[in-house]
PDB file of N, CA and C in Angstrom:
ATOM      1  N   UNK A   1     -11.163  -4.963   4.104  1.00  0.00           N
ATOM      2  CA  UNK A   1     -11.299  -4.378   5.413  1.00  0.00           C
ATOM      3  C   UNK A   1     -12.007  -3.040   5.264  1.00  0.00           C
ATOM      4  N   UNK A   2     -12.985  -2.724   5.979  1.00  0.00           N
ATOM      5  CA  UNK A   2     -13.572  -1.901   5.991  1.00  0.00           C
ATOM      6  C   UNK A   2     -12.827  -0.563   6.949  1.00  0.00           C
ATOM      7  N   UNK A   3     -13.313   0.583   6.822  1.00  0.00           N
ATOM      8  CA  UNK A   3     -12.942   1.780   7.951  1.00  0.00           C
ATOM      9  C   UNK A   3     -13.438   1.471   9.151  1.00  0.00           C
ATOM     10  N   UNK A   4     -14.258   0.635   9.909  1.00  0.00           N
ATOM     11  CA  UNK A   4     -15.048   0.667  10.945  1.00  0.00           C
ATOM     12  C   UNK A   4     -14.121  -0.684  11.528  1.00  0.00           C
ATOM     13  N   UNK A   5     -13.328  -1.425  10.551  1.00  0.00           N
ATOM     14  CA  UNK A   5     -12.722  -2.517  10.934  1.00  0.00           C
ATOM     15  C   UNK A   5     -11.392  -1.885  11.834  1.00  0.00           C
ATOM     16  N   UNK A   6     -10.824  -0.916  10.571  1.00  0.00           N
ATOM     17  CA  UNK A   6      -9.524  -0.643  10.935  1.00  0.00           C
ATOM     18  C   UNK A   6      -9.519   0.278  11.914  1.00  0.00           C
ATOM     19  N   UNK A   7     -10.574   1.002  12.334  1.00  0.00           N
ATOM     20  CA  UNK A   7     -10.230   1.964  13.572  1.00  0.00           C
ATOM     21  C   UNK A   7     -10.336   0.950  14.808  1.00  0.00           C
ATOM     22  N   UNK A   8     -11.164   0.143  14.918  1.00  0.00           N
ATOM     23  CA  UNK A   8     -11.127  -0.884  15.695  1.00  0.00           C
ATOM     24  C   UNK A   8      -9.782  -1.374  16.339  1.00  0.00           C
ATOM     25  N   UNK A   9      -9.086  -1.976  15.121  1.00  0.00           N
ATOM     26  CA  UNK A   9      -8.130  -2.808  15.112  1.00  0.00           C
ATOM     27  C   UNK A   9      -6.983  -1.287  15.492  1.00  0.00           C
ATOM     28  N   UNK A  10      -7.015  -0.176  15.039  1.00  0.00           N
ATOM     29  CA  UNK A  10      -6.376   0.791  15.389  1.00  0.00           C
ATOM     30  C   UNK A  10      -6.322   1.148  17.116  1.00  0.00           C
ATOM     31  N   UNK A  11      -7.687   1.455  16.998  1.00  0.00           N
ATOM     32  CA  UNK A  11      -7.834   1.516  19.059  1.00  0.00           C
ATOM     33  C   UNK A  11      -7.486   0.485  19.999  1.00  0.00           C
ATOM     34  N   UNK A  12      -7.447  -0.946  19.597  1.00  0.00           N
ATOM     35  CA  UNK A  12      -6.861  -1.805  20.286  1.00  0.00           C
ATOM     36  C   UNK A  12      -5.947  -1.946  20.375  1.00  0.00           C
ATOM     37  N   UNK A  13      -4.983  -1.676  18.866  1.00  0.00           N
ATOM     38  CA  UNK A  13      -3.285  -1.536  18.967  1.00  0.00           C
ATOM     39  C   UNK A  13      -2.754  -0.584  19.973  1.00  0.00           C
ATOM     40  N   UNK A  14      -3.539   0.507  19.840  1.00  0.00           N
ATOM     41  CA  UNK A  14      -2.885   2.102  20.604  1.00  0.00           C
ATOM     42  C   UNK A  14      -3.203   1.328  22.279  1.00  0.00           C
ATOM     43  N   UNK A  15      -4.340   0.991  22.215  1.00  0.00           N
ATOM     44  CA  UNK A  15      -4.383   0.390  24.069  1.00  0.00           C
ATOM     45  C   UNK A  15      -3.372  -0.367  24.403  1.00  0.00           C
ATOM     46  N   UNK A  16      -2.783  -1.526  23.881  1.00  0.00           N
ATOM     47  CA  UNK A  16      -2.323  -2.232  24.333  1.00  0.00           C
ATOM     48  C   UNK A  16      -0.901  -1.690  24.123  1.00  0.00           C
ATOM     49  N   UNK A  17      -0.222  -1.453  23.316  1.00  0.00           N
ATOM     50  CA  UNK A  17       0.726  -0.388  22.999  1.00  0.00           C
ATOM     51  C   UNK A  17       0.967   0.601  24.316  1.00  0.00           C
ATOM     52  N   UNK A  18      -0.125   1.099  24.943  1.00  0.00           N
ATOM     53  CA  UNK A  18      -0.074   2.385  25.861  1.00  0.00           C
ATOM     54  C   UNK A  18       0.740   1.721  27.223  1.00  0.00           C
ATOM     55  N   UNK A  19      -0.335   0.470  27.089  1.00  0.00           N
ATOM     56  CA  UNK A  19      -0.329  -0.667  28.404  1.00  0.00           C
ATOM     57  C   UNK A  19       1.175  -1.050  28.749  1.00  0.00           C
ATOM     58  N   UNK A  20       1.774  -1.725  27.266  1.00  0.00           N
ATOM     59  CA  UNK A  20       3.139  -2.098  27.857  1.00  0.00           C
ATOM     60  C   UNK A  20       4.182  -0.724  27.639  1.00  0.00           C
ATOM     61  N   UNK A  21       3.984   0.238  27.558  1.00  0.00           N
ATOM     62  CA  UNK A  21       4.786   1.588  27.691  1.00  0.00           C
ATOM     63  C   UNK A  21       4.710   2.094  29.637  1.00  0.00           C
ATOM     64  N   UNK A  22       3.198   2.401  29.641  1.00  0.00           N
ATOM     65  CA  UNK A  22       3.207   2.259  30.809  1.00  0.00           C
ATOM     66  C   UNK A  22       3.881   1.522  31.751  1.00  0.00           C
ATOM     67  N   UNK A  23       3.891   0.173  31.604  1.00  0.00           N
ATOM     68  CA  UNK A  23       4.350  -1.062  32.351  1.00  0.00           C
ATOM     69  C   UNK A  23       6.072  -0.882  32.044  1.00  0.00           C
ATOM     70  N   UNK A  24       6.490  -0.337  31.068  1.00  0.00           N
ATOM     71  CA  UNK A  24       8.299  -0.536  31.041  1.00  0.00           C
ATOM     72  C   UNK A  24       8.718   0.723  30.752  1.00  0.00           C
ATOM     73  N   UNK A  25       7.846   1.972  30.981  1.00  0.00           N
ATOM     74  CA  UNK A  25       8.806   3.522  30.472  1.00  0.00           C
ATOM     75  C   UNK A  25       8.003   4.077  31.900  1.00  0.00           C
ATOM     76  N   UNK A  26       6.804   4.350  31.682  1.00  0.00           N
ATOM     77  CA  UNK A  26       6.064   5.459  32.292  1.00  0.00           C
ATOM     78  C   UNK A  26       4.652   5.496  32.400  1.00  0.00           C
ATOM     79  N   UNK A  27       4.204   5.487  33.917  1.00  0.00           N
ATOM     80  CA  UNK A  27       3.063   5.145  33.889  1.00  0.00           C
ATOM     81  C   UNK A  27       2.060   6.424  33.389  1.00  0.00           C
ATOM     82  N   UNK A  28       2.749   7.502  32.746  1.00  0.00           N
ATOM     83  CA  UNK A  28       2.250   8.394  32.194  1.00  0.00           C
ATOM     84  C   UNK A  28       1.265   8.347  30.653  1.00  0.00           C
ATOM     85  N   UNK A  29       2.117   7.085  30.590  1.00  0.00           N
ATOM     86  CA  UNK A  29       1.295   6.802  29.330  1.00  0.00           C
ATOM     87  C   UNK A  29      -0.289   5.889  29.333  1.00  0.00           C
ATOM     88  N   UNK A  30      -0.006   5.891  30.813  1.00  0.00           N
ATOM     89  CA  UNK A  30      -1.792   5.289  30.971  1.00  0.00           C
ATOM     90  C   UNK A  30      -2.712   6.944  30.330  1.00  0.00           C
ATOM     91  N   UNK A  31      -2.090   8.068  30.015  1.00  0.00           N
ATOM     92  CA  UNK A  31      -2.971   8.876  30.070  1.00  0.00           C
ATOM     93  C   UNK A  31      -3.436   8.451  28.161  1.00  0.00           C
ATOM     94  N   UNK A  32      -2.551   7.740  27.657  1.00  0.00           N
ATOM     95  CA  UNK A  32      -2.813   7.619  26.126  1.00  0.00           C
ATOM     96  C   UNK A  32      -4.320   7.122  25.981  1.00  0.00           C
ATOM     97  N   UNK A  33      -4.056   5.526  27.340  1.00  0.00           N
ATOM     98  CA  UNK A  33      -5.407   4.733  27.196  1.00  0.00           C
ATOM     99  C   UNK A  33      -6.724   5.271  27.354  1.00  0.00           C
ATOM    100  N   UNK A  34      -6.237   6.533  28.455  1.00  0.00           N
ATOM    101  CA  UNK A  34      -7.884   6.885  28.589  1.00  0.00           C
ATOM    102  C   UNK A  34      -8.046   7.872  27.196  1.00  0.00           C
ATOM    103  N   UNK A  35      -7.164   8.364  26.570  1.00  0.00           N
ATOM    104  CA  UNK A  35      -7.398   9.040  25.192  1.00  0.00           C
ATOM    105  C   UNK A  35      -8.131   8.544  24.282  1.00  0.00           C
ATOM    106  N   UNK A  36      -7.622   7.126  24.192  1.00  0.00           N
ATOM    107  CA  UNK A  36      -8.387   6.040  23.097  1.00  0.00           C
ATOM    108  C   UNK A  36      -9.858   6.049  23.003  1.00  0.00           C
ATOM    109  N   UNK A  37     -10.127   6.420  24.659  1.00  0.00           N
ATOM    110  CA  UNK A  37     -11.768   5.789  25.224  1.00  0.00           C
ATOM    111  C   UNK A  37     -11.974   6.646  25.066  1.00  0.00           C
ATOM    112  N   UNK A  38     -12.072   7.651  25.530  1.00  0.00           N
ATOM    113  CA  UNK A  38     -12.370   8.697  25.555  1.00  0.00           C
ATOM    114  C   UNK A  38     -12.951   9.221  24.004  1.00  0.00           C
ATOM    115  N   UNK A  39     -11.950   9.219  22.870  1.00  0.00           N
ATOM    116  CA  UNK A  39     -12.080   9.021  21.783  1.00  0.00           C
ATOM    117  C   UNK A  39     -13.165   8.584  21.074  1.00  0.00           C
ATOM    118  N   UNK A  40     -13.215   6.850  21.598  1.00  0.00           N
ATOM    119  CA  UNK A  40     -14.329   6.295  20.836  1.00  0.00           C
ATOM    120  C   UNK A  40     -15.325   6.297  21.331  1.00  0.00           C
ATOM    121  N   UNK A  41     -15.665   7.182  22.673  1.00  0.00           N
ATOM    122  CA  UNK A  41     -16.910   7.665  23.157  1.00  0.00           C
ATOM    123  C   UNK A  41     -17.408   8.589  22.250  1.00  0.00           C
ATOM    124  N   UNK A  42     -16.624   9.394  22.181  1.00  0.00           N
ATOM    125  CA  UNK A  42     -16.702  10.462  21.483  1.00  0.00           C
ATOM    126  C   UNK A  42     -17.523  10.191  20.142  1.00  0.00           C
ATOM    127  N   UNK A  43     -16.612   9.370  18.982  1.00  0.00           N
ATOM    128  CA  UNK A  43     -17.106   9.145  17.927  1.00  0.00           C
ATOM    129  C   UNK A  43     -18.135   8.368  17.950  1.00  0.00           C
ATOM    130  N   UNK A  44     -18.755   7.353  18.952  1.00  0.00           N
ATOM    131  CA  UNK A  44     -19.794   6.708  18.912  1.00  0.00           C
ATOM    132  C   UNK A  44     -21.228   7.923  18.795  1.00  0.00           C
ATOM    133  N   UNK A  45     -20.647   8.666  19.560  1.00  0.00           N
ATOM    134  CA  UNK A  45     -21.729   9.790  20.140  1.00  0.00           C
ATOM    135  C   UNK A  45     -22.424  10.889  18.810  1.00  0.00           C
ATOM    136  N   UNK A  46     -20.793  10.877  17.797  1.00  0.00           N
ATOM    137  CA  UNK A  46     -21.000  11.993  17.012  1.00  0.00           C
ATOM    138  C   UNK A  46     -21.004  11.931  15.825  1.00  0.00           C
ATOM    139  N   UNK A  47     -20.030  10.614  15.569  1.00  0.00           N
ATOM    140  CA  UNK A  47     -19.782   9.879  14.022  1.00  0.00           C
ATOM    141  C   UNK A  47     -18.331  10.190  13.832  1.00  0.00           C
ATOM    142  N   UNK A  48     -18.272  11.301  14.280  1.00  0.00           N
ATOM    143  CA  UNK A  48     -16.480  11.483  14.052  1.00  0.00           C
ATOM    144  C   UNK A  48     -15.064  11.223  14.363  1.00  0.00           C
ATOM    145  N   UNK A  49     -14.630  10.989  13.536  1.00  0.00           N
ATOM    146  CA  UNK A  49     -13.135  10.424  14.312  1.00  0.00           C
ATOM    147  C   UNK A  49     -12.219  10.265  13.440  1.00  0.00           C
ATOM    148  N   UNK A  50     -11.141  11.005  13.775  1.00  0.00           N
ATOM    149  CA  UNK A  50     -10.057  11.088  12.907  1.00  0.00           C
ATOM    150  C   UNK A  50      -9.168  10.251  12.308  1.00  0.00           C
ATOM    151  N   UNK A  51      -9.266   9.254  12.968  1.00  0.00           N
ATOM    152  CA  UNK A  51      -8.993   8.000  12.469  1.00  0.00           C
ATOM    153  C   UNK A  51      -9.535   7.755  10.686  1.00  0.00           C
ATOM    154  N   UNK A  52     -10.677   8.005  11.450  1.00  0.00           N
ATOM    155  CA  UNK A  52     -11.631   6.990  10.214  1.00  0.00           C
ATOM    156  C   UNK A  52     -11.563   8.087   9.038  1.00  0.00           C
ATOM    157  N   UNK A  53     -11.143   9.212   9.159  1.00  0.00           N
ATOM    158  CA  UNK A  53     -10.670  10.038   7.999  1.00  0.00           C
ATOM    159  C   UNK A  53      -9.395   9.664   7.331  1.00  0.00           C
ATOM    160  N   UNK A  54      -8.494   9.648   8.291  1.00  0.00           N
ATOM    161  CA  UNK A  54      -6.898   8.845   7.611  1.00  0.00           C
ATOM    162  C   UNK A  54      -7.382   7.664   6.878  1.00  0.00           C
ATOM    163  N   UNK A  55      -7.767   6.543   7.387  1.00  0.00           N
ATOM    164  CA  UNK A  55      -8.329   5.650   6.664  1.00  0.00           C
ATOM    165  C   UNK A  55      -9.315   5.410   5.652  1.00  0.00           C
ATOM    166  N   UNK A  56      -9.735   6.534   5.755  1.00  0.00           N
ATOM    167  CA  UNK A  56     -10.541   7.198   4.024  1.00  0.00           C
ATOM    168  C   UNK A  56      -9.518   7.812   2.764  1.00  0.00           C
ATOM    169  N   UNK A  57      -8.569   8.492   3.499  1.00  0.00           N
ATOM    170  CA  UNK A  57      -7.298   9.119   2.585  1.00  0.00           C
ATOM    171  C   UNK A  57      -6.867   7.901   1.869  1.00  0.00           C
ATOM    172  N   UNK A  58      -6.680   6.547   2.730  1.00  0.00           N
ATOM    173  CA  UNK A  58      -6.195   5.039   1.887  1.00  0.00           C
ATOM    174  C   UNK A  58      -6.462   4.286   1.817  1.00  0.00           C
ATOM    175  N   UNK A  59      -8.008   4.695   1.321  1.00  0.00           N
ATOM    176  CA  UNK A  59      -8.852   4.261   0.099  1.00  0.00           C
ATOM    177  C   UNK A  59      -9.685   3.004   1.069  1.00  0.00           C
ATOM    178  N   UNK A  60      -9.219   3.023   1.825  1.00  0.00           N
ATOM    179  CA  UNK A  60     -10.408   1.746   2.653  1.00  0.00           C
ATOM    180  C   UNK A  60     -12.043   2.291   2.439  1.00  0.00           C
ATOM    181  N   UNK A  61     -12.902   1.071   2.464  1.00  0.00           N
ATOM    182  CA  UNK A  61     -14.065   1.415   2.110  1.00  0.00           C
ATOM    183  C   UNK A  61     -15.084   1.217   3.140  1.00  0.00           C
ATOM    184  N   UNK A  62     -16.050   2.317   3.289  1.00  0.00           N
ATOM    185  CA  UNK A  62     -17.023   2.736   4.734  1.00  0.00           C
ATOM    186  C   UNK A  62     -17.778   1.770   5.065  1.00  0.00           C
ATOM    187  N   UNK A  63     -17.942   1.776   6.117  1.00  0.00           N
ATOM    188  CA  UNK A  63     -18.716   0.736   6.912  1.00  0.00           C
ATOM    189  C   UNK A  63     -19.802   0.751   7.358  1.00  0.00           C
ATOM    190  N   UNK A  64     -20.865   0.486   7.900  1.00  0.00           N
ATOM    191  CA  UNK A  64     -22.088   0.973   8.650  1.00  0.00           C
ATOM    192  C   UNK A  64     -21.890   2.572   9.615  1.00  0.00           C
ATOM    193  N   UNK A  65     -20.245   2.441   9.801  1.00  0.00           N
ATOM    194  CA  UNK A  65     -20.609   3.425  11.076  1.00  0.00           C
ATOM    195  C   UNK A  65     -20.112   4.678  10.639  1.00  0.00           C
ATOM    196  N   UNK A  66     -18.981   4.724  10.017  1.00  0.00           N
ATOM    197  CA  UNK A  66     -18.044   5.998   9.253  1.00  0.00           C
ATOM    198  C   UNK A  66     -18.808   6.188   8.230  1.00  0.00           C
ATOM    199  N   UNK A  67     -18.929   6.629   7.771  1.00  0.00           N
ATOM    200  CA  UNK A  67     -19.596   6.757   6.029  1.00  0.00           C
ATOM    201  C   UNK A  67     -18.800   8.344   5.485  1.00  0.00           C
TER     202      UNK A  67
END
């Protein structure tokens, strides 16, 4: 698995995660989802993302997009 895999698979967990929190605690936590996006706007835009640093700390190996 690459870093570009696991932030992926990371941002989809945290969405859907946000989704059923929202749906059974608090719809406050819709503010997580727009975090996510928001996020990977971000890193599309700039390269960066903190994610894809944690997932460099354990040892996963770079992808086209993280390097």
């Amino acid at each position: 698995m690459t870093i570009d895999h696991a932030v992926a698979m990371f941002a989809g967990f945290m969405i859907l995660l946000s989704l059923v929190l929202a749906q059974f605690v608090s719809s406050w936590f819709l503010l997580l989802t727009a975090f996510v996006g928001v996020n990977l706007i971000q890193a599309s835009i700039t390269g960066f993302c903190p994610a894809a640093i944690a997932f460099r700390a354990f040892g996963l190996k770079s992808g086209p997009m993280f390097k």
